[in-house]
C-alpha atoms as a PDB file:
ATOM      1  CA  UNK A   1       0.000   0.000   0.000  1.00  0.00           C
ATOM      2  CA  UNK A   2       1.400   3.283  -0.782  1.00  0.00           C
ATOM      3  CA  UNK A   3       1.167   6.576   1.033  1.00  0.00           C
ATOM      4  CA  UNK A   4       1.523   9.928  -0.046  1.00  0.00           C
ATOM      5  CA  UNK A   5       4.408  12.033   1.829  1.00  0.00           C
ATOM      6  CA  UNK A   6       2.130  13.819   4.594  1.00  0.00           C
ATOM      7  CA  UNK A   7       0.876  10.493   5.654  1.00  0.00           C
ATOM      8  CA  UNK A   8       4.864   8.786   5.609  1.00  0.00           C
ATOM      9  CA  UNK A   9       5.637   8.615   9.368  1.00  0.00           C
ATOM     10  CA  UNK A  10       9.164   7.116  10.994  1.00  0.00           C
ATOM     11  CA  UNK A  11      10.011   6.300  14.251  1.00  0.00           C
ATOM     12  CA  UNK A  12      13.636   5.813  15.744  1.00  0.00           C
ATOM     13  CA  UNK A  13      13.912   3.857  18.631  1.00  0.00           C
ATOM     14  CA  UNK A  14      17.267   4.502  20.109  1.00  0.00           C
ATOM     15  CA  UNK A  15      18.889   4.005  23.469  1.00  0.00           C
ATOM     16  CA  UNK A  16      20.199   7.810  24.801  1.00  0.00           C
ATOM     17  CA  UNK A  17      20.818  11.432  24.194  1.00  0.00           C
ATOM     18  CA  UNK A  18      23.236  12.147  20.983  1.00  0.00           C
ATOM     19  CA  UNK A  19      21.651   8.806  19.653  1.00  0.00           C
ATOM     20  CA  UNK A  20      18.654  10.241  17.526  1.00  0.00           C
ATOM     21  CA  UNK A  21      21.295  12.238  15.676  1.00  0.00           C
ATOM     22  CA  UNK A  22      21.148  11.006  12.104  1.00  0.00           C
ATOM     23  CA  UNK A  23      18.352  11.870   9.430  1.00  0.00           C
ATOM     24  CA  UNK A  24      15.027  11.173   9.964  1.00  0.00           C
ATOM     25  CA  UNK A  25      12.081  11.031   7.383  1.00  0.00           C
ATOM     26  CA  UNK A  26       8.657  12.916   7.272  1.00  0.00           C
ATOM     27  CA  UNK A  27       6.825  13.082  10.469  1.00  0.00           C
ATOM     28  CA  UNK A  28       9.864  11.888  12.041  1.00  0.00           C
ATOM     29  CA  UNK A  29       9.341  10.571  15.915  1.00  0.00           C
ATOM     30  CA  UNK A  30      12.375   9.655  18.125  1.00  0.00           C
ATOM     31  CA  UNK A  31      11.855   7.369  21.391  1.00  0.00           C
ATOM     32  CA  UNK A  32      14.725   6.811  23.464  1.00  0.00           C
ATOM     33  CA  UNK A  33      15.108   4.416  26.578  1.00  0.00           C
ATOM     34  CA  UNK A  34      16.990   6.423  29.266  1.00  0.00           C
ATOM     35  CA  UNK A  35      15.950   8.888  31.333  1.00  0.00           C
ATOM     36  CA  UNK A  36      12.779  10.154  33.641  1.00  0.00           C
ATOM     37  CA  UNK A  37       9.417  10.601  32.183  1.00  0.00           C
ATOM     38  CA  UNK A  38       8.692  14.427  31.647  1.00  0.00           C
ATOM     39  CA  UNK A  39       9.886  17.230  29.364  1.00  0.00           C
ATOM     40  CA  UNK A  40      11.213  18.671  26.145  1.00  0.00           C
ATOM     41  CA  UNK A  41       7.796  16.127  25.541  1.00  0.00           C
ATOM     42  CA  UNK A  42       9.614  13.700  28.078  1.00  0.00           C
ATOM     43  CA  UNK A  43      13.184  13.719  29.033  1.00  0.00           C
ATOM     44  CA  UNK A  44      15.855  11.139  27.836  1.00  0.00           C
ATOM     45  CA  UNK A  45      19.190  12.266  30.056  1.00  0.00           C
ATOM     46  CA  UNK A  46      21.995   9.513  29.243  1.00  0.00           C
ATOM     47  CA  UNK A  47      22.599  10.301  33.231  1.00  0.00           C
ATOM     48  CA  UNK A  48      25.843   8.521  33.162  1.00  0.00           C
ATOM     49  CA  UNK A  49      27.371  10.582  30.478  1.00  0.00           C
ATOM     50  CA  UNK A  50      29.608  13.124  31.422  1.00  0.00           C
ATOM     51  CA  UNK A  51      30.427  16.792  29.531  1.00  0.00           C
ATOM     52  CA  UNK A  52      33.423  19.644  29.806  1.00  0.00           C
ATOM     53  CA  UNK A  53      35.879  17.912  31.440  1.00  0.00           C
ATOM     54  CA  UNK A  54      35.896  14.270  30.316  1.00  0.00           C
ATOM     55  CA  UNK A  55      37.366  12.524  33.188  1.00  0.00           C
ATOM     56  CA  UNK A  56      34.672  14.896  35.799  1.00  0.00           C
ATOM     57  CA  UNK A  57      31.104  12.737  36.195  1.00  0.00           C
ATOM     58  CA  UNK A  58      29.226  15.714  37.642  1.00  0.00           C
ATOM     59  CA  UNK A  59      26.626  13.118  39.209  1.00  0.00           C
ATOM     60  CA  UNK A  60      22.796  11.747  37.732  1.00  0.00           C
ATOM     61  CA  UNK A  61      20.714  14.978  38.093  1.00  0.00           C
ATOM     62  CA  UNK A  62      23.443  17.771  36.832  1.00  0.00           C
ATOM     63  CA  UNK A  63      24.292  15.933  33.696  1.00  0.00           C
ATOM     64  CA  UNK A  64      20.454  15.068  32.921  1.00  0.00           C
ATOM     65  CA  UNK A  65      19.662  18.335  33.006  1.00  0.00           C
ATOM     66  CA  UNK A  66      22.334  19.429  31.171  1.00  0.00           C
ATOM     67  CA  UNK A  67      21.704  16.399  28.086  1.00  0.00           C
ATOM     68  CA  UNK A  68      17.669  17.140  28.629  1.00  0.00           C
ATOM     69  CA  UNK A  69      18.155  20.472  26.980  1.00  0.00           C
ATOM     70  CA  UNK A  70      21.136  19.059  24.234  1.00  0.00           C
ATOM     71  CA  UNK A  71      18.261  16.652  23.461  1.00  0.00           C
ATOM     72  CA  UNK A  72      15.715  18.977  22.708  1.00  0.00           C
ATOM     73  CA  UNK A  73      18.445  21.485  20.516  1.00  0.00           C
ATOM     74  CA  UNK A  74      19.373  18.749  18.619  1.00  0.00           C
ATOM     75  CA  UNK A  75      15.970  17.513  17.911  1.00  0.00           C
ATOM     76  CA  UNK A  76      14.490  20.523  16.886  1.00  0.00           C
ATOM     77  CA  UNK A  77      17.063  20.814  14.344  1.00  0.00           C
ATOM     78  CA  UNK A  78      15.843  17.904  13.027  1.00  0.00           C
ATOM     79  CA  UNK A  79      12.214  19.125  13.154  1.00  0.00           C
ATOM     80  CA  UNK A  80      11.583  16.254  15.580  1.00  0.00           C
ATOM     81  CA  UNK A  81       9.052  18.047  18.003  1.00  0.00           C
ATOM     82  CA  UNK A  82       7.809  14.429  19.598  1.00  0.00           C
ATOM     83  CA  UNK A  83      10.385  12.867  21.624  1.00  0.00           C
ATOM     84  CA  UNK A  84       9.275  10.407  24.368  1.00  0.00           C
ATOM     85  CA  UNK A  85      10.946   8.563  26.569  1.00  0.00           C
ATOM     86  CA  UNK A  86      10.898   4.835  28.228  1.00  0.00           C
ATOM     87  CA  UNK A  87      12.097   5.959  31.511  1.00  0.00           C
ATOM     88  CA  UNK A  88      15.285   3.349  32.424  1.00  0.00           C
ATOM     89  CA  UNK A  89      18.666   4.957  34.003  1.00  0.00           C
ATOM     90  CA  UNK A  90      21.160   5.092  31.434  1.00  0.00           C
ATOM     91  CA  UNK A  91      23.382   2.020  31.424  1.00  0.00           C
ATOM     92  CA  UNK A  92      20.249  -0.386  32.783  1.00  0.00           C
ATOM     93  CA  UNK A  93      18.190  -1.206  30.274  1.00  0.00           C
ATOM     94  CA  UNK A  94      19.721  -4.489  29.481  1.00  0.00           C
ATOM     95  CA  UNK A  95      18.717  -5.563  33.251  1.00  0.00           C
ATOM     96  CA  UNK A  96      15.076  -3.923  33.385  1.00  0.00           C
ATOM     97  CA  UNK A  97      11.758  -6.448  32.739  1.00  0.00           C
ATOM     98  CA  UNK A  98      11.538  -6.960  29.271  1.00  0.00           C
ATOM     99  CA  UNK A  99       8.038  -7.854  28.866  1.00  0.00           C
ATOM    100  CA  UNK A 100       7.506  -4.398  30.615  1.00  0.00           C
ATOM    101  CA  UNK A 101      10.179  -2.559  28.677  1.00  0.00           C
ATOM    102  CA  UNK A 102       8.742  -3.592  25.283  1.00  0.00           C
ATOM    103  CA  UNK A 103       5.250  -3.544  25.891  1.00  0.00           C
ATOM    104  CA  UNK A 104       6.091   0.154  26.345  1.00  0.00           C
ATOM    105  CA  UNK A 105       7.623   0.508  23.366  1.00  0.00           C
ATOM    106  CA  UNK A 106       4.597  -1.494  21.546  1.00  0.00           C
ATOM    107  CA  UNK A 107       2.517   1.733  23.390  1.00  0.00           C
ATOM    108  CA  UNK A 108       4.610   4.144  21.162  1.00  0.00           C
ATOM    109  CA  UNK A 109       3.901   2.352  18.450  1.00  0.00           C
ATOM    110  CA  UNK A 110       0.770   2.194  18.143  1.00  0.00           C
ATOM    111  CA  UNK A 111       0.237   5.856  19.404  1.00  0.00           C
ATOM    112  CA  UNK A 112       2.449   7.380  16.842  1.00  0.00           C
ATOM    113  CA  UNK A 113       1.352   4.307  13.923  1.00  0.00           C
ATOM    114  CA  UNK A 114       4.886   4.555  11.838  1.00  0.00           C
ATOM    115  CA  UNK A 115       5.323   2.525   8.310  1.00  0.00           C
ATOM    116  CA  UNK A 116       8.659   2.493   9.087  1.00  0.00           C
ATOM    117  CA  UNK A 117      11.230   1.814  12.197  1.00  0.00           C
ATOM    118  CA  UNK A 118      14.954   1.846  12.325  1.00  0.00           C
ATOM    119  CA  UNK A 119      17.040   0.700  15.750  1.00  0.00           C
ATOM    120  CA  UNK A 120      20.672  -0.242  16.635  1.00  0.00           C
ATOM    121  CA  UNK A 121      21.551  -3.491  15.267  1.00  0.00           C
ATOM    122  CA  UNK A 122      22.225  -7.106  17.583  1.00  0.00           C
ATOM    123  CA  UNK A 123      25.671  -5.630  17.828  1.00  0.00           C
ATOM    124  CA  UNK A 124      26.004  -2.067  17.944  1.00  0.00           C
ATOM    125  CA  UNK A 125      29.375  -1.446  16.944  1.00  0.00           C
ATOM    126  CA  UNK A 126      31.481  -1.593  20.403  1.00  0.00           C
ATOM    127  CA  UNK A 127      28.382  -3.775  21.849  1.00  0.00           C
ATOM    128  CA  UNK A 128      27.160  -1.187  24.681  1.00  0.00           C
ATOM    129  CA  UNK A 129      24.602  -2.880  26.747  1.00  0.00           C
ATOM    130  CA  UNK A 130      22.085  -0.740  26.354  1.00  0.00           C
ATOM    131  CA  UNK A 131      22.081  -0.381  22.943  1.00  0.00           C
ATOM    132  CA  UNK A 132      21.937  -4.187  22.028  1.00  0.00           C
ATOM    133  CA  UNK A 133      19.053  -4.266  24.359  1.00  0.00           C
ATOM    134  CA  UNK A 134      17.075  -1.259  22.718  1.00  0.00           C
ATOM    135  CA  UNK A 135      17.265  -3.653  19.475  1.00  0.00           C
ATOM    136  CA  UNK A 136      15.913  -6.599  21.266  1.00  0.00           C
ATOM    137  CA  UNK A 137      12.954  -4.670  22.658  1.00  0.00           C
ATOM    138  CA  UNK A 138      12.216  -2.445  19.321  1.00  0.00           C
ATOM    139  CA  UNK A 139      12.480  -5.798  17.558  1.00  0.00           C
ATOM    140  CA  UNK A 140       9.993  -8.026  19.792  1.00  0.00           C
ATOM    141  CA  UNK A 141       7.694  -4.866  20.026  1.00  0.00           C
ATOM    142  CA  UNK A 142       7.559  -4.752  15.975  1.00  0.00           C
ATOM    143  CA  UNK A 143       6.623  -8.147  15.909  1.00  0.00           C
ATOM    144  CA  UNK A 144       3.749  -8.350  18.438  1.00  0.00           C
ATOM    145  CA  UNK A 145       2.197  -4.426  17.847  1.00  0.00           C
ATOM    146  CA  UNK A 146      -0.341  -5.816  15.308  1.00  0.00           C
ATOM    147  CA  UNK A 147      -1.297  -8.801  17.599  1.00  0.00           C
ATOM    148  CA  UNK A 148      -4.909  -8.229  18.777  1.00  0.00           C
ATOM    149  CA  UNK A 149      -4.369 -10.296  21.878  1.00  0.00           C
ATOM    150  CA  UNK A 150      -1.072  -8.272  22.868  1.00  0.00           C
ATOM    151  CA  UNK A 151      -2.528  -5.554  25.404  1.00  0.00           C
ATOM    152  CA  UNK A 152      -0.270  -2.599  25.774  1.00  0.00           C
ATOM    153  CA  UNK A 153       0.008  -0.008  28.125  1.00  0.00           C
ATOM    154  CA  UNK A 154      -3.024   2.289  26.158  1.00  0.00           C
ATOM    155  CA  UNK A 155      -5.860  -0.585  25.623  1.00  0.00           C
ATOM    156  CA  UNK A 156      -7.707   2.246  23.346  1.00  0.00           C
ATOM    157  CA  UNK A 157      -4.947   2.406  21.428  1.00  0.00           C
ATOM    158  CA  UNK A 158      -5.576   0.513  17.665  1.00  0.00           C
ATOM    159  CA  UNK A 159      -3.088  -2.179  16.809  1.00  0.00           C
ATOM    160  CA  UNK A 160      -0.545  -1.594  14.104  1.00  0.00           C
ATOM    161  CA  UNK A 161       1.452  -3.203  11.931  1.00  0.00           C
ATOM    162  CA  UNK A 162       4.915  -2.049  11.064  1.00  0.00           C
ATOM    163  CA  UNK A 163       5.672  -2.297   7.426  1.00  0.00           C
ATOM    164  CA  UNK A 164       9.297  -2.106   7.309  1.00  0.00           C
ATOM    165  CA  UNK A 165      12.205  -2.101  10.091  1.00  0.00           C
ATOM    166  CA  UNK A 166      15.440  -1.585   9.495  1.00  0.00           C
ATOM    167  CA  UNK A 167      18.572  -1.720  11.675  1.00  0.00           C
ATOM    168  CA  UNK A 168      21.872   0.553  11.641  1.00  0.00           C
ATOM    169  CA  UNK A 169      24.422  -0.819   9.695  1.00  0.00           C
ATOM    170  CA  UNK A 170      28.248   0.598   9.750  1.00  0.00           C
ATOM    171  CA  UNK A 171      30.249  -1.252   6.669  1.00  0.00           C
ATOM    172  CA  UNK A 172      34.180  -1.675   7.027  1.00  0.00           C
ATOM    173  CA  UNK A 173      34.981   1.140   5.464  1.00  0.00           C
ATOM    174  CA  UNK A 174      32.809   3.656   7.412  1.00  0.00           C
ATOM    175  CA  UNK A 175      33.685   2.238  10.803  1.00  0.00           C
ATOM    176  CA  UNK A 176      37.606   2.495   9.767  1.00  0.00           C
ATOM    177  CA  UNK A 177      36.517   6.358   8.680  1.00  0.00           C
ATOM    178  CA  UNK A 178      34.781   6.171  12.335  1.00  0.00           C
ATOM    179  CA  UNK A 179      37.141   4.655  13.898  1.00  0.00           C
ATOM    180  CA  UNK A 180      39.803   6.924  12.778  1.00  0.00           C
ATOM    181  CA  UNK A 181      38.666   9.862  14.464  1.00  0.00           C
ATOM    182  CA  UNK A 182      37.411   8.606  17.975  1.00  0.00           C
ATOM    183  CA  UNK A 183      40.266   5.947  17.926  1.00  0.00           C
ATOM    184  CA  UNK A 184      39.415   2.506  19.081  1.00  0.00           C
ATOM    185  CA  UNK A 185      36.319   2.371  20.879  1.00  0.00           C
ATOM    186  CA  UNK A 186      35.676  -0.692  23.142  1.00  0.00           C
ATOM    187  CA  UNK A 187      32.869  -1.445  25.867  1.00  0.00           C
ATOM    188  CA  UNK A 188      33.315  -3.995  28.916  1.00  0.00           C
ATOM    189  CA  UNK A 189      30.644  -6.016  29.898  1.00  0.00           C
ATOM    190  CA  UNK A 190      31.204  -8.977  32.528  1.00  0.00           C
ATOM    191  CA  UNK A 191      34.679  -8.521  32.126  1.00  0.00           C
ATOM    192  CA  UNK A 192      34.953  -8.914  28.575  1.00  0.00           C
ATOM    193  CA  UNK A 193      36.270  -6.300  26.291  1.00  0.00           C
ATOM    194  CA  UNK A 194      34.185  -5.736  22.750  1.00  0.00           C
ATOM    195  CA  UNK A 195      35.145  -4.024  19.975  1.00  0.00           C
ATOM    196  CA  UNK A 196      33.586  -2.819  16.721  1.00  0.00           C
ATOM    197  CA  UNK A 197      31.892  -5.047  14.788  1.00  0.00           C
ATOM    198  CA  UNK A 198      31.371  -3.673  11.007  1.00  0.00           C
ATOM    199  CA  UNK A 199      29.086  -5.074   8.734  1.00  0.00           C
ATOM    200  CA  UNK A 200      30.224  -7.088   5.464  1.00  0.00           C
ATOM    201  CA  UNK A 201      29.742  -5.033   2.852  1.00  0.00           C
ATOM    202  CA  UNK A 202      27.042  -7.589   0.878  1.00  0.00           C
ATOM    203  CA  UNK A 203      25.088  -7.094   3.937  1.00  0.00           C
ATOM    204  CA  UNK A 204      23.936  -3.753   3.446  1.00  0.00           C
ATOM    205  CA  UNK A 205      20.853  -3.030   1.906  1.00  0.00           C
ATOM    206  CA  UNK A 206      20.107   0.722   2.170  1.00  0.00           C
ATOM    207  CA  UNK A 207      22.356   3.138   1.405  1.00  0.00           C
ATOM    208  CA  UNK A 208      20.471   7.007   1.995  1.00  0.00           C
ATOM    209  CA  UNK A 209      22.215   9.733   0.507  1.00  0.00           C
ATOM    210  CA  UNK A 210      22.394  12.719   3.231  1.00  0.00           C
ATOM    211  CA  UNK A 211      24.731  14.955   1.768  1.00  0.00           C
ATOM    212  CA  UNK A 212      22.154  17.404   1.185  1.00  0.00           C
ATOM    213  CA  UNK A 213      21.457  17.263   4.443  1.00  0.00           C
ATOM    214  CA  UNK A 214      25.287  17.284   6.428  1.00  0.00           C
ATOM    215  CA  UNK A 215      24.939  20.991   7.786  1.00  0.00           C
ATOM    216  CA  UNK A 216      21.534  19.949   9.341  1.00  0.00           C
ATOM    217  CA  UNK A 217      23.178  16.572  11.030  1.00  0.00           C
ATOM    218  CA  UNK A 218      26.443  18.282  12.345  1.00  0.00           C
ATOM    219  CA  UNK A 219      24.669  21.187  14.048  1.00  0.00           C
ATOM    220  CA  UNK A 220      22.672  18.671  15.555  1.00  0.00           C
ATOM    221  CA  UNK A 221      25.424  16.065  16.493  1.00  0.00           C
ATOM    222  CA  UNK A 222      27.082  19.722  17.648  1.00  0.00           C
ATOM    223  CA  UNK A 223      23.997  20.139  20.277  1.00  0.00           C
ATOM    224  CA  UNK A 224      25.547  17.352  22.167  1.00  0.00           C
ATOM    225  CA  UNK A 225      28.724  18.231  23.869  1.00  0.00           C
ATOM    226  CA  UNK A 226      29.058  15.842  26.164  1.00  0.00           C
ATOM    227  CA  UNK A 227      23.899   6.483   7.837  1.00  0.00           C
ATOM    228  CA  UNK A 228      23.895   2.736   6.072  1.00  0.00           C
ATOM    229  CA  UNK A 229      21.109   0.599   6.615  1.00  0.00           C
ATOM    230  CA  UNK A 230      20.375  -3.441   7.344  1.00  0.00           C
ATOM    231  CA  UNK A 231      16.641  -3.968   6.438  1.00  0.00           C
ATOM    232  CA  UNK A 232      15.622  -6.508   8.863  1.00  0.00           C
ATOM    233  CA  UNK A 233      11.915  -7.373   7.000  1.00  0.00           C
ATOM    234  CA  UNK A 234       9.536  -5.550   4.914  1.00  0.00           C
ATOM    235  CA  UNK A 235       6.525  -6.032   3.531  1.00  0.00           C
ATOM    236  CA  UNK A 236       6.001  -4.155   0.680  1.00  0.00           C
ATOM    237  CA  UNK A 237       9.181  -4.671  -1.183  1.00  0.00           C
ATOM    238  CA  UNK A 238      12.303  -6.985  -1.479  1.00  0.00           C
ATOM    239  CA  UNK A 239      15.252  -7.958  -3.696  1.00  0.00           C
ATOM    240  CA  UNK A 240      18.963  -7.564  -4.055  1.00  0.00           C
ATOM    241  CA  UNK A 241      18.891  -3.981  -5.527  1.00  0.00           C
ATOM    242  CA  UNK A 242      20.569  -1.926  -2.522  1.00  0.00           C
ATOM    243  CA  UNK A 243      17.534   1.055  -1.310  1.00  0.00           C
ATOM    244  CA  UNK A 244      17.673   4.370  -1.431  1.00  0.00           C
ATOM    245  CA  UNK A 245      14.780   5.716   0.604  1.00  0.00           C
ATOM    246  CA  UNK A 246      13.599   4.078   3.396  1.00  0.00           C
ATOM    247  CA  UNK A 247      10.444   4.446   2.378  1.00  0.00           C
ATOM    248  CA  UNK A 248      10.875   2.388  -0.546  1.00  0.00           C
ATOM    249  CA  UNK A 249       7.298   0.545  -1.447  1.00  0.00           C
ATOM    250  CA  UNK A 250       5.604   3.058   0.626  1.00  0.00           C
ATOM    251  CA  UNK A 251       5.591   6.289  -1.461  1.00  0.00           C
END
């Protein structure tokens, strides 16, 4: 079924602050995991992040406040006025219920009622917790939103089904490009070190073009002081030829 533009509608569901910083799509919505329900339209804070000096944590409820209003900056920059949060303390979500934690995100869902959805993929890079969780949940919560018998947290809410969802993919060659600026970037978990973890090349199967839109990203991504695609399933199109909207078979 096709749509035209002012019905198109995208969601990102992404883990904390500085995450929702890549191009969007028409009525663009961004949910993110961390932080405590209320302002901007909720308030993500990435409360374990820190900002001026790097090695300085300046504790939970100074750097929320301080990555609340980054959030908001950025977003509007991006046009994104509906930004809601899960409410999960950065750095937990991997140990919070999941049937809770993605019924929630089912709630969004079928509030906002996007054709498309993009998360972090299984691995996210460095593997940080929380973001390999956030694709778990977006990923169940896809797959059960159009399920009658699933009751999320608004039982007025109509069910919907998700037409395409798509996961961030970083090929060799843009994680080297990535990797070459921020060095090597590793996350510990249980006492095991990960690294990146690129995508083969053959795996990709959306490449968007945002060159047009590179001012609009940076002084977004500059808001926070402190994109290839891997299309998981879709049903309205398919094939080898590599995308180049997201909202291919929609439009």
């Amino acid at each position: 079924m096709t749509h035209p533009p002012e019905h198109l509608r995208l969601t990102c569901v992404v883990a904390h602050a500085d995450d929702e910083s890549a191009r969007q799509g028409w009525h663009p919505v961004a949910l993110l995991s961390s932080g405590c329900q209320h302002a901007c339209r909720d308030r993500d804070t990435g409360e374990r992040g820190r900002f001026g000096d790097a090695k300085t944590s300046h504790g939970f409820a100074t750097v929320g406040t301080v990555r609340e209003g980054e959030l908001c900056a950025a977003a509007l920059e991006f046009g994104v006025t509906d930004v809601r949060l899960l409410g999960y303390v950065d750095g937990d979500l991997d140990q919070a219920d999941p049937a809770e934690a993605f019924t929630r995100i089912v709630t969004q869902l079928r509030r906002v009622q996007p054709q498309v959805v993009i998360t972090f993929d299984p691995y996210w890079a460095y593997g940080h917790p929380d973001h390999i969780a956030i694709c778990q949940l977006t990923t169940a919560a896809v797959s059960v939103s159009a399920n009658p018998d699933f009751e999320s947290d608004d039982d007025g809410a109509a069910t919907h089904a998700v037409s395409k969802l798509y996961y961030m993919a970083w090929s060799p060659k843009k994680w080297k490009a990535y990797q070459a600026v921020l060095k090597t970037l590793t996350s510990r978990v249980d006492g095991v070190e990960r690294q990146a973890q690129p995508w083969p090349e053959s795996a990709v199967t959306t490449v968007i073009d945002t060159s047009d839109c590179w001012e609009t990203t940076w002084r977004a991504v500059s808001c926070h002081q402190t994109q290839d695609y891997y299309r998981v399933f879709s049903t309205v199109n398919g094939g080898g030829a590599r995308e180049t909207d997201l909202f291919e078979g929609l439009r």
